[in-house]
Protein backbone atom coordinates (compact mmCIF):
# COMPACT_ATOMS: atom_id res chain seq x y z
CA UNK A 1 30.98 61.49 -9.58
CA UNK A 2 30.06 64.09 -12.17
CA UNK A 3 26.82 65.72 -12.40
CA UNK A 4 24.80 66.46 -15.22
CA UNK A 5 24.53 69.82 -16.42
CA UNK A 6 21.20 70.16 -15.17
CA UNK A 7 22.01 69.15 -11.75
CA UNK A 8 24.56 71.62 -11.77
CA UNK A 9 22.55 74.25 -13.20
CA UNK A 10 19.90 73.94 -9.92
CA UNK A 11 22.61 73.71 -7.57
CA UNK A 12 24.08 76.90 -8.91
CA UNK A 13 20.44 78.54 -9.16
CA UNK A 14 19.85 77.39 -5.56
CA UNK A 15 23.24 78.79 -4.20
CA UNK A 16 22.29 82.28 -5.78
CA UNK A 17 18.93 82.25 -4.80
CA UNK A 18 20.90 81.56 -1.11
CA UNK A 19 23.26 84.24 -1.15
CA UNK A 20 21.81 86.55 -3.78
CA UNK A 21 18.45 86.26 -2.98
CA UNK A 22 17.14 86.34 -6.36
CA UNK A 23 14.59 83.45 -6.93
CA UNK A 24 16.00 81.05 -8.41
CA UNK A 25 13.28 81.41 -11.76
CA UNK A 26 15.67 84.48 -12.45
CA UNK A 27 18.59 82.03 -12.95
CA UNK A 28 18.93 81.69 -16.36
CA UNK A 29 21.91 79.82 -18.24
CA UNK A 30 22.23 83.08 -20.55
CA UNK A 31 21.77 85.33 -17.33
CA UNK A 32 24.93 87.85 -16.12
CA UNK A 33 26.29 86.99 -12.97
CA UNK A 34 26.72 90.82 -12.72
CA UNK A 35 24.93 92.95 -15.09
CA UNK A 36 21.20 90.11 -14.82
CA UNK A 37 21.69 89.20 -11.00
CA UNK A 38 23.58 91.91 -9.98
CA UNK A 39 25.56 90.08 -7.69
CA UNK A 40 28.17 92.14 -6.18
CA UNK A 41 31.89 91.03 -5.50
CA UNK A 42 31.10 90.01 -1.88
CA UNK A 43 28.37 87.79 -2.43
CA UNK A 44 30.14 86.34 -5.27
CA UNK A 45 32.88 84.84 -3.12
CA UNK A 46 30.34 83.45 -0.76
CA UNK A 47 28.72 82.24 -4.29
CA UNK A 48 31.54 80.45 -5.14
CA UNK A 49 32.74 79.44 -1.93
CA UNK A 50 29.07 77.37 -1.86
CA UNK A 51 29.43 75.98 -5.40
CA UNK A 52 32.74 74.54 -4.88
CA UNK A 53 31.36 73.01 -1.59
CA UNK A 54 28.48 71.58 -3.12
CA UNK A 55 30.31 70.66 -6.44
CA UNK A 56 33.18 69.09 -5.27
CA UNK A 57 35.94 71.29 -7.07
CA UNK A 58 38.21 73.78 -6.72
CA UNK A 59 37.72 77.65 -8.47
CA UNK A 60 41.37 79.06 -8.99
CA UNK A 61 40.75 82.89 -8.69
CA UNK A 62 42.43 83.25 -12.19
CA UNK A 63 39.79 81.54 -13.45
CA UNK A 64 36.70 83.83 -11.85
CA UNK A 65 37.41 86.24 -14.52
CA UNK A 66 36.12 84.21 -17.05
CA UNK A 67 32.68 83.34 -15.02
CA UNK A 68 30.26 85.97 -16.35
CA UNK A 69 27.14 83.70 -17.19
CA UNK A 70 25.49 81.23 -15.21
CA UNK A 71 26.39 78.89 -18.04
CA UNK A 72 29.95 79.93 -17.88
CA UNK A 73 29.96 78.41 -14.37
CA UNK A 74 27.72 75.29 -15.36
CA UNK A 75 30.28 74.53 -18.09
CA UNK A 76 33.54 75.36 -15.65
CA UNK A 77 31.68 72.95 -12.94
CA UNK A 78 31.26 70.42 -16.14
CA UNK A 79 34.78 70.67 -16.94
CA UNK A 80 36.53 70.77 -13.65
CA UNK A 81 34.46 67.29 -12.39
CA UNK A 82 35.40 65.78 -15.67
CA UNK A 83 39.24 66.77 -15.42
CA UNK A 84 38.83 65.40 -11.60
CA UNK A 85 36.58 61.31 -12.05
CA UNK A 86 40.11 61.49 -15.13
CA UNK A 87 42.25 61.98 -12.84
């Protein structure tokens, strides 16, 4: 079933707030996964390890590239459970 966006926004904040321990009021939809949060590579894979867990999809690493903002990866997350209830 897919989530709204807000859903998957504070599942996303939560899982870097986990890993990245960064409260999660520093999770911002405009923030940089990088240059804002400054998660490192590491913790990113454990990052997105946990949100396709909790999210029910898969993250090609192709795609990872692309995920710079935490709204990049609330709009992937959109897309990708969309593409999968279609399916």
């Amino acid at each position: 079933m897919a989530m709204t966006e807000h859903e998957i926004f504070d599942g996303f904040a939560a899982t870097v707030e986990e890993f990245a321990e960064k409260p999660a009021s520093d999770v911002t939809p405009e923030a940089d996964l990088v240059e804002d949060l400054d998660i490192d590579s590491l913790t990113m894979v454990e990052i997105i390890v946990s949100a396709q867990d909790k999210f029910g999809i898969e993250i090609p690493d192709a795609d990872l590239k692309d995920l710079r903002t935490v709204q990049d990866v609330v709009d992937y997350v959109q897309r990708a459970q969309r593409s999968s209830v279609g399916a």
